[in-house]
PDB file of N, CA and C in Angstrom:
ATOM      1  N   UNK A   1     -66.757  -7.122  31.236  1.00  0.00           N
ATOM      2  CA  UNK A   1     -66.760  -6.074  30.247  1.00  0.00           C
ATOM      3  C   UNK A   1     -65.376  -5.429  30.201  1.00  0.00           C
ATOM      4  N   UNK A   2     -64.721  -5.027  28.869  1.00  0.00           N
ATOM      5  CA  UNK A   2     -64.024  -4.537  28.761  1.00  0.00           C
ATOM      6  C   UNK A   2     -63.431  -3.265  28.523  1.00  0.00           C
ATOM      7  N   UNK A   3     -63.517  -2.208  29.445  1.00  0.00           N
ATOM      8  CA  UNK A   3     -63.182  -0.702  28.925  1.00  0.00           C
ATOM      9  C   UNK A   3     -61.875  -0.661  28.347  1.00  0.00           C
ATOM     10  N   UNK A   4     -62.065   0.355  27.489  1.00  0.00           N
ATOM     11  CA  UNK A   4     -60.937   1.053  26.988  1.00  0.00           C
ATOM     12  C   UNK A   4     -61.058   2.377  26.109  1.00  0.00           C
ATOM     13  N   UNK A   5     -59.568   3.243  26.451  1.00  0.00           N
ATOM     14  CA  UNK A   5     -60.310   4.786  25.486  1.00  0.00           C
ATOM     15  C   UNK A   5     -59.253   4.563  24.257  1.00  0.00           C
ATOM     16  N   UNK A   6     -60.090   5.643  23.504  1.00  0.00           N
ATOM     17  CA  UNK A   6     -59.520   5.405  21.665  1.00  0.00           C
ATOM     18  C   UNK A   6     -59.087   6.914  21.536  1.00  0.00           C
ATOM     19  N   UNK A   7     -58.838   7.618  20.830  1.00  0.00           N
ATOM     20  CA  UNK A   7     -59.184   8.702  19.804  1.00  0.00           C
ATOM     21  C   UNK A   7     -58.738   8.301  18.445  1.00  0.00           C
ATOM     22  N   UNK A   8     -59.052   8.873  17.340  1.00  0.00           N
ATOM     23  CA  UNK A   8     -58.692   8.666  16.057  1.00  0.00           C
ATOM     24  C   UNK A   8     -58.882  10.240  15.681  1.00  0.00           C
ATOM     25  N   UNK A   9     -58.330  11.143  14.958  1.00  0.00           N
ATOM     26  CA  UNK A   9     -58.822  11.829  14.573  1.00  0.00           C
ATOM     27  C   UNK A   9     -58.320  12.374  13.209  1.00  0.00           C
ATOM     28  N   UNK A  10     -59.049  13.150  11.986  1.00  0.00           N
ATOM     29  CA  UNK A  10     -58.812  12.667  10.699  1.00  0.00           C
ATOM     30  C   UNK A  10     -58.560  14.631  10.615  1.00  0.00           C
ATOM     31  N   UNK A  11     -57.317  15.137   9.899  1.00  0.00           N
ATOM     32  CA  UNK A  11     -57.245  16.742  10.533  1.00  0.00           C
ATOM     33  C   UNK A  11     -56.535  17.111   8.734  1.00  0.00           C
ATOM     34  N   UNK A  12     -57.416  17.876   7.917  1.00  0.00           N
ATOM     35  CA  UNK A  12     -56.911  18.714   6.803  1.00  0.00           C
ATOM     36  C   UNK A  12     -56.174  19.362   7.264  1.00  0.00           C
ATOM     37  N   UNK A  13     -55.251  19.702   6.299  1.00  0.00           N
ATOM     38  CA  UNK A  13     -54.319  21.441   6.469  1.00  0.00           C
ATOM     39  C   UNK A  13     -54.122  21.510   7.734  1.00  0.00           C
ATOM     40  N   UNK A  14     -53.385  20.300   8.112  1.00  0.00           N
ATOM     41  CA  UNK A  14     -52.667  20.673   9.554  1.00  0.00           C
ATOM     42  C   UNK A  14     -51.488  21.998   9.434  1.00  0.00           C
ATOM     43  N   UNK A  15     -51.556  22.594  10.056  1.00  0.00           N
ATOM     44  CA  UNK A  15     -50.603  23.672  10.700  1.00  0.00           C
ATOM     45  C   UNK A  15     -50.010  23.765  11.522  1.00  0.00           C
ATOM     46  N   UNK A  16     -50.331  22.790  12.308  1.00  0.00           N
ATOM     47  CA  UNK A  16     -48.887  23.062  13.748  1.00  0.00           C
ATOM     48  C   UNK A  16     -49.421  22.071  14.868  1.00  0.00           C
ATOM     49  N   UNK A  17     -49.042  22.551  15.808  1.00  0.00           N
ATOM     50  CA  UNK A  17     -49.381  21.715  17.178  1.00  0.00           C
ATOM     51  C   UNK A  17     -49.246  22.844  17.822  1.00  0.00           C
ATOM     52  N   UNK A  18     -50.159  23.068  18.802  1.00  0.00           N
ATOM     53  CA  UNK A  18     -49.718  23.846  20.312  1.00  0.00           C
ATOM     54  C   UNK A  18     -50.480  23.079  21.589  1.00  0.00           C
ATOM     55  N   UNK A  19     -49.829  23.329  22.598  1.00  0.00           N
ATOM     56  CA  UNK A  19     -49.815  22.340  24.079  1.00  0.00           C
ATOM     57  C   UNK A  19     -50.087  23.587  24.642  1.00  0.00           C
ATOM     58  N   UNK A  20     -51.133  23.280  25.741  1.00  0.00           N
ATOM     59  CA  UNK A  20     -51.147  24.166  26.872  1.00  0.00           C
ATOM     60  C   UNK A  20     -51.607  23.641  28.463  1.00  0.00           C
ATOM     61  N   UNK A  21     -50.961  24.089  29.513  1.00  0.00           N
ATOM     62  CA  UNK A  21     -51.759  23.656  30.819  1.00  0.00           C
ATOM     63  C   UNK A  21     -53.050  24.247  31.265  1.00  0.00           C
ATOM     64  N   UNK A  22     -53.728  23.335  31.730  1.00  0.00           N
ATOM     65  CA  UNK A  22     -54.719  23.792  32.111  1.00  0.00           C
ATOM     66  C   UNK A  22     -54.892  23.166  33.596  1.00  0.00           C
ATOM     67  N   UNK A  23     -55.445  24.259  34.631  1.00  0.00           N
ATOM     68  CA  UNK A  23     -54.927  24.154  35.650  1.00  0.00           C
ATOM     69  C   UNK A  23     -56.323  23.760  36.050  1.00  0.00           C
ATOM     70  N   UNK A  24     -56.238  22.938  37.174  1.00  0.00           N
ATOM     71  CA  UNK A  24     -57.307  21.948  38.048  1.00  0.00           C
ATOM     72  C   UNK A  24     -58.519  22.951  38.137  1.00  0.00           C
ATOM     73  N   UNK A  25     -60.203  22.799  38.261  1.00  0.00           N
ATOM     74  CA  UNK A  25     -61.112  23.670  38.864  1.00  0.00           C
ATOM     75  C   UNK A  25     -61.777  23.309  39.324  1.00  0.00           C
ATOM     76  N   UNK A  26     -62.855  23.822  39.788  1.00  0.00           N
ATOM     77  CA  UNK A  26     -64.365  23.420  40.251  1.00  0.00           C
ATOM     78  C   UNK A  26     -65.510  22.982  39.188  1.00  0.00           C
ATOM     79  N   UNK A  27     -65.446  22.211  39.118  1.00  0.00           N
ATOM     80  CA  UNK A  27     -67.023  21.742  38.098  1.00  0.00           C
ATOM     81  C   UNK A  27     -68.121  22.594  38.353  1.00  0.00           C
ATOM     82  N   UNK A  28     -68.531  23.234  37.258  1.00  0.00           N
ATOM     83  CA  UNK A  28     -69.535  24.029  37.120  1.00  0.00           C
ATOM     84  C   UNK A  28     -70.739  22.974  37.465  1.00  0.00           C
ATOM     85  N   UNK A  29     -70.800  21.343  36.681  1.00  0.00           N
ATOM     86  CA  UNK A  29     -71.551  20.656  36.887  1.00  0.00           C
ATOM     87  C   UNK A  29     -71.989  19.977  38.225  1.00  0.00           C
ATOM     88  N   UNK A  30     -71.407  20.367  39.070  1.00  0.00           N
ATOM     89  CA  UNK A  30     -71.586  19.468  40.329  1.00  0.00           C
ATOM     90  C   UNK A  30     -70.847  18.258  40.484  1.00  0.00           C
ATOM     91  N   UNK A  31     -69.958  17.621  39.744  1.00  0.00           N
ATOM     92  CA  UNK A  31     -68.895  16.740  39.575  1.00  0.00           C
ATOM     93  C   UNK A  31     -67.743  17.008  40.327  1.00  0.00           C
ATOM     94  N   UNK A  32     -67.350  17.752  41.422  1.00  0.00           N
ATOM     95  CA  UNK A  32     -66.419  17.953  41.899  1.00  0.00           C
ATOM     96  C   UNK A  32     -65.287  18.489  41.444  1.00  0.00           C
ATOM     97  N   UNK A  33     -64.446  18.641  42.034  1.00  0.00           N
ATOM     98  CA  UNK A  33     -62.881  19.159  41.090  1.00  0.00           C
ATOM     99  C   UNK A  33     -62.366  18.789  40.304  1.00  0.00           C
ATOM    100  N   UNK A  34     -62.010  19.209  39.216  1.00  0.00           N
ATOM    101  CA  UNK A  34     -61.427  18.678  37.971  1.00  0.00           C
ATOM    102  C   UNK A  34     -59.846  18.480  37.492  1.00  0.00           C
ATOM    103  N   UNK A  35     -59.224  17.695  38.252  1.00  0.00           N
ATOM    104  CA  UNK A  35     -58.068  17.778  37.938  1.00  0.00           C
ATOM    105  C   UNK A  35     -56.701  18.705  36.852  1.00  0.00           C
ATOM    106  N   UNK A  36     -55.831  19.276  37.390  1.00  0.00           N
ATOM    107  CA  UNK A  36     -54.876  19.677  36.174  1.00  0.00           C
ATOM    108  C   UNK A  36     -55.019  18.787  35.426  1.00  0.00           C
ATOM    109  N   UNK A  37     -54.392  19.154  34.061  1.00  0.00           N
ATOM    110  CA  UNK A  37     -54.290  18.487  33.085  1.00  0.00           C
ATOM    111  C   UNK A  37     -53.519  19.498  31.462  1.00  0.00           C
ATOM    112  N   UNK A  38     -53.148  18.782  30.518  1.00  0.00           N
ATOM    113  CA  UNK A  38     -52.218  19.150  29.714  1.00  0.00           C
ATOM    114  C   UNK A  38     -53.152  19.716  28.206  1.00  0.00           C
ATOM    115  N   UNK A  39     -53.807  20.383  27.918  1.00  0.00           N
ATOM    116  CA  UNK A  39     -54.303  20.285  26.321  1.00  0.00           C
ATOM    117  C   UNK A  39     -53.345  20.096  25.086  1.00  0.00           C
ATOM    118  N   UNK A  40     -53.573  19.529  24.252  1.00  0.00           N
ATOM    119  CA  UNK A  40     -52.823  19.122  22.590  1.00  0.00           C
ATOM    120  C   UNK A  40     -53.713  19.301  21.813  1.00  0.00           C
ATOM    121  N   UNK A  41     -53.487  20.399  20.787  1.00  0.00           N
ATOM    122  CA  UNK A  41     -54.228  20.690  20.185  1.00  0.00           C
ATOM    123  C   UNK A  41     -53.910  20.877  18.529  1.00  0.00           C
ATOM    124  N   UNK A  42     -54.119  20.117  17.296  1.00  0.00           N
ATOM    125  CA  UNK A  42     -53.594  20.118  15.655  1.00  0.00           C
ATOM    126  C   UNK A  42     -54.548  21.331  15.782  1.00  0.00           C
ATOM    127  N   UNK A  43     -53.513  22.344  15.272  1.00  0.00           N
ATOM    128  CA  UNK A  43     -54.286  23.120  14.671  1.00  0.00           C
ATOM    129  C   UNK A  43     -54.364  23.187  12.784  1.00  0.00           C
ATOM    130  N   UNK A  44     -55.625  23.386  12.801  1.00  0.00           N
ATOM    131  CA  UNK A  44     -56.273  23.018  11.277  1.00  0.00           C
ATOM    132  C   UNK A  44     -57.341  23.972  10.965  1.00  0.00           C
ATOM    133  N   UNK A  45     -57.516  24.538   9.589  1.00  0.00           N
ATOM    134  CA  UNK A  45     -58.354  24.930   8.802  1.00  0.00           C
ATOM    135  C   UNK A  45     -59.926  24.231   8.716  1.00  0.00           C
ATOM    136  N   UNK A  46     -59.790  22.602   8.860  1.00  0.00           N
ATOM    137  CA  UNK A  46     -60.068  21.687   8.754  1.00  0.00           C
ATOM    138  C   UNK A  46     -61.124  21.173   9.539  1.00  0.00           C
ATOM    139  N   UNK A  47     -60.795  21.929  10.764  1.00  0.00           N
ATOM    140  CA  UNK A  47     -61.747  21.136  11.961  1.00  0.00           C
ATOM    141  C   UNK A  47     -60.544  21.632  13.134  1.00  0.00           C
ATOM    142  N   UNK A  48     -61.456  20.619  14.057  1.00  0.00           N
ATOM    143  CA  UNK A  48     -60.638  20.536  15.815  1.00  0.00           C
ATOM    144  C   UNK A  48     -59.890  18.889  16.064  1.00  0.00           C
ATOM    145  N   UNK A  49     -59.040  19.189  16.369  1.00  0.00           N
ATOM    146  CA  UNK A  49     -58.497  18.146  16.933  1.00  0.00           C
ATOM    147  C   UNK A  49     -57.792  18.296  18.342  1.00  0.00           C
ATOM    148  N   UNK A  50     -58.095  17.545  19.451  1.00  0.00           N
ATOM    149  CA  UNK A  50     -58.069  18.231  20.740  1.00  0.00           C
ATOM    150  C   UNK A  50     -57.770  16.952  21.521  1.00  0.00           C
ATOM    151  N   UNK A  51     -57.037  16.998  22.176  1.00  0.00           N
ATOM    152  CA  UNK A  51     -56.561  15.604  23.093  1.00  0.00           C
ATOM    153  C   UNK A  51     -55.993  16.338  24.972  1.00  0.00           C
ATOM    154  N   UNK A  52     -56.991  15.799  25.482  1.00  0.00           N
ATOM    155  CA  UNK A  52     -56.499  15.896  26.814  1.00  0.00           C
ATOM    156  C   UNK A  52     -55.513  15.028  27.495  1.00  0.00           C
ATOM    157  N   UNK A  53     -54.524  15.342  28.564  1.00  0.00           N
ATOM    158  CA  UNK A  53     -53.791  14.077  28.871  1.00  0.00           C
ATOM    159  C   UNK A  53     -53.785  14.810  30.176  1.00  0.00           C
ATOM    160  N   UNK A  54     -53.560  13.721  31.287  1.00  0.00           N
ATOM    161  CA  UNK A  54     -53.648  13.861  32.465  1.00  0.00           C
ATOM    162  C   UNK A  54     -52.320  14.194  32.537  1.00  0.00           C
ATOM    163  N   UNK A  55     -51.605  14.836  33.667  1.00  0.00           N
ATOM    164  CA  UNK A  55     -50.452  15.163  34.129  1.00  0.00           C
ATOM    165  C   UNK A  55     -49.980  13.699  34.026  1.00  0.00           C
ATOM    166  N   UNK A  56     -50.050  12.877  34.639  1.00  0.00           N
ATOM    167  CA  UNK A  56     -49.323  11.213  34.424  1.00  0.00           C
ATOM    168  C   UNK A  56     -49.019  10.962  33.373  1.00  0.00           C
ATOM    169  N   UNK A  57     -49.606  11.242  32.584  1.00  0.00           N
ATOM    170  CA  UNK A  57     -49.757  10.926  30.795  1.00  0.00           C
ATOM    171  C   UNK A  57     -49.079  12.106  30.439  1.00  0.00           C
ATOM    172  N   UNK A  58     -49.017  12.829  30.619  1.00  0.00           N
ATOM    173  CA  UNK A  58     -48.437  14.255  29.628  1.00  0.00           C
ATOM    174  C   UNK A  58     -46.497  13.797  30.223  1.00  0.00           C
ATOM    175  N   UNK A  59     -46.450  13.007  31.428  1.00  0.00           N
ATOM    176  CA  UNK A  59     -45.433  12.828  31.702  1.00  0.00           C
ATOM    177  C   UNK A  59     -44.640  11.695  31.225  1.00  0.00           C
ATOM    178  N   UNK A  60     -45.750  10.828  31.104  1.00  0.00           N
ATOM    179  CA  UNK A  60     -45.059   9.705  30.604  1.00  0.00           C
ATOM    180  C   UNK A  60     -44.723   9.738  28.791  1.00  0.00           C
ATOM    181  N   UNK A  61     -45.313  10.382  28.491  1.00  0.00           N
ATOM    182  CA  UNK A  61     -45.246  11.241  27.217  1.00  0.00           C
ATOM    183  C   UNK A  61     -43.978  11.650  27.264  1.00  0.00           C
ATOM    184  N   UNK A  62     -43.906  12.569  27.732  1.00  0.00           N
ATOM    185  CA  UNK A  62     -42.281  13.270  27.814  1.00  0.00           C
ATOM    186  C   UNK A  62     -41.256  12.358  28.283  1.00  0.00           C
ATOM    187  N   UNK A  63     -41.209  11.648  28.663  1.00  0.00           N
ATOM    188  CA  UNK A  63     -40.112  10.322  29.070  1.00  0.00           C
ATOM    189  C   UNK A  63     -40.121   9.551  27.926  1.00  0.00           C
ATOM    190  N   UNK A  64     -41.144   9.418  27.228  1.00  0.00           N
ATOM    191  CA  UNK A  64     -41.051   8.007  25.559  1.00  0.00           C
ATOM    192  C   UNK A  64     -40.177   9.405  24.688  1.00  0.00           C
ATOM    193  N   UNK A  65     -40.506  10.627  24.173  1.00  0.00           N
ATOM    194  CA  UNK A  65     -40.558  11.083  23.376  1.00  0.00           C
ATOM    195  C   UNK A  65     -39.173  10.867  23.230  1.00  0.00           C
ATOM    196  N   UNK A  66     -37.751  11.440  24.130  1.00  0.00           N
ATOM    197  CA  UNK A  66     -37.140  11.300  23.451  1.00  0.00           C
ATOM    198  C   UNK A  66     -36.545  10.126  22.804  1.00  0.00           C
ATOM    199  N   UNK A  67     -36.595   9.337  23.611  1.00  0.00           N
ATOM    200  CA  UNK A  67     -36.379   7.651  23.170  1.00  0.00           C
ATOM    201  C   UNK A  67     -36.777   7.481  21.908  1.00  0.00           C
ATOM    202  N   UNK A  68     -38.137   7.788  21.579  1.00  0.00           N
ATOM    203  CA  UNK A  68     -38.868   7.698  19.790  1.00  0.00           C
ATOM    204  C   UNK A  68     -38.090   8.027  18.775  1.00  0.00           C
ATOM    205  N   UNK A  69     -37.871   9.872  19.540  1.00  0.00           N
ATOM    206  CA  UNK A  69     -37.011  11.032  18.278  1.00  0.00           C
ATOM    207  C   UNK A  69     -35.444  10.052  18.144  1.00  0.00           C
ATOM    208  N   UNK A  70     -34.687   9.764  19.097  1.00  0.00           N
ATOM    209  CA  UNK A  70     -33.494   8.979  18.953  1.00  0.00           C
ATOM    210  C   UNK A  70     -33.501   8.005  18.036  1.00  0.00           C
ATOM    211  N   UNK A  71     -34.555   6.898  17.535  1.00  0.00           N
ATOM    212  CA  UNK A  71     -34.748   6.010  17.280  1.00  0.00           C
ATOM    213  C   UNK A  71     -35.288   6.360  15.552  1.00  0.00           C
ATOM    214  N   UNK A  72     -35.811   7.509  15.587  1.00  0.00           N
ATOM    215  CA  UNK A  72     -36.417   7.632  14.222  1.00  0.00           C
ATOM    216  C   UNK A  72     -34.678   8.220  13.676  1.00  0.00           C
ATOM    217  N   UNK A  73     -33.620   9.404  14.389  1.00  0.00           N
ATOM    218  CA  UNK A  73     -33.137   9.863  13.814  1.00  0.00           C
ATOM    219  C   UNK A  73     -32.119   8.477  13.515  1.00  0.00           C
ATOM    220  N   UNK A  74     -31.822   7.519  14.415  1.00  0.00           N
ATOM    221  CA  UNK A  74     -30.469   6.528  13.902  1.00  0.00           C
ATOM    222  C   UNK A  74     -31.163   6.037  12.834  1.00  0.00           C
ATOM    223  N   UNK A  75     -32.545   5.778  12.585  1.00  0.00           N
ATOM    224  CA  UNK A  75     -33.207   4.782  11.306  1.00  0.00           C
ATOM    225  C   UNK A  75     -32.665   5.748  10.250  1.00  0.00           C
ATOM    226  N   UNK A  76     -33.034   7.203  10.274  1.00  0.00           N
ATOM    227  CA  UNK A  76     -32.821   8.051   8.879  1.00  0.00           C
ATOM    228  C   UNK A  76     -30.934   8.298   8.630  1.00  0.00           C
ATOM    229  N   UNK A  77     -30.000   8.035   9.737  1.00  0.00           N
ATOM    230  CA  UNK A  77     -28.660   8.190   9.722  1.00  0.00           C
ATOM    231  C   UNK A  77     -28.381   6.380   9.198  1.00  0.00           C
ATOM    232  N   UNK A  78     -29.052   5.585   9.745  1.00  0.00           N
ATOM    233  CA  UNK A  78     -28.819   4.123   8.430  1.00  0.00           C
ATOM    234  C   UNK A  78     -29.498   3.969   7.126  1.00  0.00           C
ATOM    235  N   UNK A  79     -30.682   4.707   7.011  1.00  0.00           N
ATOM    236  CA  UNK A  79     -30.747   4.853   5.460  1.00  0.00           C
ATOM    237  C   UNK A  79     -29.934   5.566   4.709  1.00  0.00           C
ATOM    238  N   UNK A  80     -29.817   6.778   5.206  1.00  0.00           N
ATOM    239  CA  UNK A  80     -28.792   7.732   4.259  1.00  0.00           C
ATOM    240  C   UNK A  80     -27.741   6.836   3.808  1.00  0.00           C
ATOM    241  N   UNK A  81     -26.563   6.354   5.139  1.00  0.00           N
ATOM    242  CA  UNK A  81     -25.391   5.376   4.872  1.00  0.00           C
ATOM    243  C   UNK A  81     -25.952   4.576   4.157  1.00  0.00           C
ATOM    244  N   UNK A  82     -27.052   3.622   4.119  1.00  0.00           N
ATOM    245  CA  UNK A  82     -26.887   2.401   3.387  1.00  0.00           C
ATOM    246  C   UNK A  82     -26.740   3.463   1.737  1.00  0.00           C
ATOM    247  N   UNK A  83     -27.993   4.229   1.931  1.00  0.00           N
ATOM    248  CA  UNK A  83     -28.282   5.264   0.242  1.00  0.00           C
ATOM    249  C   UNK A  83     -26.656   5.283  -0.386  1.00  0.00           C
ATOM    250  N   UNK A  84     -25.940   5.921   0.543  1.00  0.00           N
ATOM    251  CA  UNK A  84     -24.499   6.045   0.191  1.00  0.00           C
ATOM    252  C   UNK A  84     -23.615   4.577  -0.602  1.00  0.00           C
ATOM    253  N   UNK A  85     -24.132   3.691   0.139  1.00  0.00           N
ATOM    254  CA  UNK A  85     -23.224   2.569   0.249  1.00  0.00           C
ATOM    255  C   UNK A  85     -23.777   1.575  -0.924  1.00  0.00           C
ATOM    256  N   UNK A  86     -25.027   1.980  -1.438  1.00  0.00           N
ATOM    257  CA  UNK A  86     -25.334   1.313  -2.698  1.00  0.00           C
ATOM    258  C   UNK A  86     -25.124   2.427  -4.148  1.00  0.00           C
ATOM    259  N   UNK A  87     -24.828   3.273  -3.637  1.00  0.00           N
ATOM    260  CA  UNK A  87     -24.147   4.513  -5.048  1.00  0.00           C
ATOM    261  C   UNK A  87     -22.974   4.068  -5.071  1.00  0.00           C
ATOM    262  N   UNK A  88     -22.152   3.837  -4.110  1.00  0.00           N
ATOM    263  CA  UNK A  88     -20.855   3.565  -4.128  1.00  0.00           C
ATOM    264  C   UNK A  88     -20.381   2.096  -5.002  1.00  0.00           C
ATOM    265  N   UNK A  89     -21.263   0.667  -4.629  1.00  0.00           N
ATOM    266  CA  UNK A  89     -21.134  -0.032  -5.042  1.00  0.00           C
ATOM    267  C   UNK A  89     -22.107  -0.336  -6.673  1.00  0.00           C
ATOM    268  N   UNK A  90     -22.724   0.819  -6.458  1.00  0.00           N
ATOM    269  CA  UNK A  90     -23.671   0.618  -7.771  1.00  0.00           C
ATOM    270  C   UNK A  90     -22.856   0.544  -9.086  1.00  0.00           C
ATOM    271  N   UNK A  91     -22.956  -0.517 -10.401  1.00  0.00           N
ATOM    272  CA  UNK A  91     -22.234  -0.528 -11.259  1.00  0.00           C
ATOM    273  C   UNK A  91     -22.102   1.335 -12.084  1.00  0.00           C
ATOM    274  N   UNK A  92     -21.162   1.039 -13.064  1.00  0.00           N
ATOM    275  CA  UNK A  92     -21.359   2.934 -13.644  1.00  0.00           C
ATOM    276  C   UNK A  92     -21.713   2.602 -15.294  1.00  0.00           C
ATOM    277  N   UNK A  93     -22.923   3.110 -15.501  1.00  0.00           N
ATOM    278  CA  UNK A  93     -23.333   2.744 -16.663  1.00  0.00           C
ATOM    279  C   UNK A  93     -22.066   2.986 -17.732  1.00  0.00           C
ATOM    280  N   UNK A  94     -21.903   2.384 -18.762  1.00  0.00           N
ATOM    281  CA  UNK A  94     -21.049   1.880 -19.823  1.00  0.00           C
ATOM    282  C   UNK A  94     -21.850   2.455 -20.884  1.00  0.00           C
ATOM    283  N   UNK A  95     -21.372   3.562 -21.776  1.00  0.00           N
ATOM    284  CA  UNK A  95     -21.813   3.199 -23.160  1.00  0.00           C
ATOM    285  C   UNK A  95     -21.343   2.521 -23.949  1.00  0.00           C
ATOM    286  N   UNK A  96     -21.668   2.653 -25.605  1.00  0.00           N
ATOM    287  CA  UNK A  96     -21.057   1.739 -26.651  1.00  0.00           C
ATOM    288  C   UNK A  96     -19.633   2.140 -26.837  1.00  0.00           C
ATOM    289  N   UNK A  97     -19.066   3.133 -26.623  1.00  0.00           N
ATOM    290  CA  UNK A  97     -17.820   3.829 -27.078  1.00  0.00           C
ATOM    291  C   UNK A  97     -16.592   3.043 -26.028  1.00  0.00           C
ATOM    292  N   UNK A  98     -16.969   3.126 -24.460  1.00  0.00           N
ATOM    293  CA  UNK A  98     -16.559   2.949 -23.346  1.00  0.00           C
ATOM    294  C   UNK A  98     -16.523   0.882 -23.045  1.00  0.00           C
ATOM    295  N   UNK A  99     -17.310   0.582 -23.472  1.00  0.00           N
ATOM    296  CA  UNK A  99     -17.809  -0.626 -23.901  1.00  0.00           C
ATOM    297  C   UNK A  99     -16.501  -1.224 -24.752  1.00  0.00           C
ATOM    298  N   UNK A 100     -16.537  -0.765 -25.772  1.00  0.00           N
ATOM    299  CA  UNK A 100     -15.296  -1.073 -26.868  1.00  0.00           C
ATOM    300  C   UNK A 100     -13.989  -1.141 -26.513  1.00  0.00           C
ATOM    301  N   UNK A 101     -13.953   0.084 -25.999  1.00  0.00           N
ATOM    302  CA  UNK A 101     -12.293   0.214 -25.353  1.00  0.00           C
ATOM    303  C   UNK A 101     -11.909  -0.427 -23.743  1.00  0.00           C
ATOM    304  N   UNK A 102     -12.593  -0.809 -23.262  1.00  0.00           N
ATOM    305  CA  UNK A 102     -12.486  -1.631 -22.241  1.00  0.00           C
ATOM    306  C   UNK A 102     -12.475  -3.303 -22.956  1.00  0.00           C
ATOM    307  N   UNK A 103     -13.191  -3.658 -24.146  1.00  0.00           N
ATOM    308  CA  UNK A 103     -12.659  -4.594 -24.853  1.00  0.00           C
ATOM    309  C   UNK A 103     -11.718  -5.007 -25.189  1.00  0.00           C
ATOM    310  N   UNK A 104     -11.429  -3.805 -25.984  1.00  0.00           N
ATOM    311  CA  UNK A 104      -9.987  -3.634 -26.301  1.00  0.00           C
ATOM    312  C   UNK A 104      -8.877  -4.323 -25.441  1.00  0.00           C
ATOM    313  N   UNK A 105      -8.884  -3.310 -24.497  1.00  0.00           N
ATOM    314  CA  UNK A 105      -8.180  -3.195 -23.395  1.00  0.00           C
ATOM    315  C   UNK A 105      -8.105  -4.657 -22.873  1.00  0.00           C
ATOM    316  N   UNK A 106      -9.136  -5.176 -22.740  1.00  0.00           N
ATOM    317  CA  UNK A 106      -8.963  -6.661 -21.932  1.00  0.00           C
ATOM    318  C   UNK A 106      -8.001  -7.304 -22.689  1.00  0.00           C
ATOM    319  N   UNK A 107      -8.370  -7.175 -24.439  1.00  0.00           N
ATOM    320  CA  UNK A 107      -7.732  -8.397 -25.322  1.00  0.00           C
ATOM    321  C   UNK A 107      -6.506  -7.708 -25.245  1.00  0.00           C
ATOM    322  N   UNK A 108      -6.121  -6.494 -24.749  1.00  0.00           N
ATOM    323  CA  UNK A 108      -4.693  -6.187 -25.687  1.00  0.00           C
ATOM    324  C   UNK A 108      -3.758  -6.783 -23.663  1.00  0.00           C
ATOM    325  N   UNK A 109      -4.810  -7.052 -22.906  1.00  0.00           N
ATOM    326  CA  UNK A 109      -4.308  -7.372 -21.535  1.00  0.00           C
ATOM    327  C   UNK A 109      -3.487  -8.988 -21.606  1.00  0.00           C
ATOM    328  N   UNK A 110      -4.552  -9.363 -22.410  1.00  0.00           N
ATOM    329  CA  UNK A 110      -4.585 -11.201 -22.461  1.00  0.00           C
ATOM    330  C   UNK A 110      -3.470 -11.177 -23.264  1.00  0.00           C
ATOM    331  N   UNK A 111      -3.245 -10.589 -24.348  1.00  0.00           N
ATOM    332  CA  UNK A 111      -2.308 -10.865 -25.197  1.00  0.00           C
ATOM    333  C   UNK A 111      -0.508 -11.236 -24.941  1.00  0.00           C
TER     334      UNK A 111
END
């Protein structure tokens, strides 16, 4: 058998994010101690959206993140440049007037 955990969660009118620790306790249930751990929470109009992460996870979290943010900002610093670099080479529209005299101009070049 194969375990594995999921979440998906579907959040209207997101508003923000807030993180908080939550510090290890006693199980009210008889389950023993409950480890620290990190809450993440979308806050929404919408509903709850709520994700626990273990200290391991809230850490290894923080070690990817900036690597991600680096990686999204060089993608948006090579679109911009390329954005740039096809205005630059993009032809410049010609009207009929501009059209003519660059005609001109060629034949009175050749001549």
């Amino acid at each position: 058998m194969i375990v594995m955990s999921f979440m998906q969660v579907s959040v209207s009118k997101y508003d923000g994010i807030d993180v908080q620790y939550r510090a290890a306790f006693q199980s009210t249930h008889g389950n023993g101690r409950v480890p620290a751990s990190v809450d993440v929470e979308l806050n929404s109009n919408g509903g709850r959206a709520w994700l626990n992460l273990s200290l391991e996870d809230a850490r290894t979290l923080a070690d990817r993140l900036p690597q991600i943010l680096m990686l999204h900002d060089a993608a948006e610093r090579l679109a911009a440049e390329m954005a740039v670099d096809r205005d630059e080479t993009a032809p410049v529209p010609v009207g009929k007037a501009q059209r003519k005299r660059l005609a001109e101009q060629s034949g009175q070049a050749a001549a």
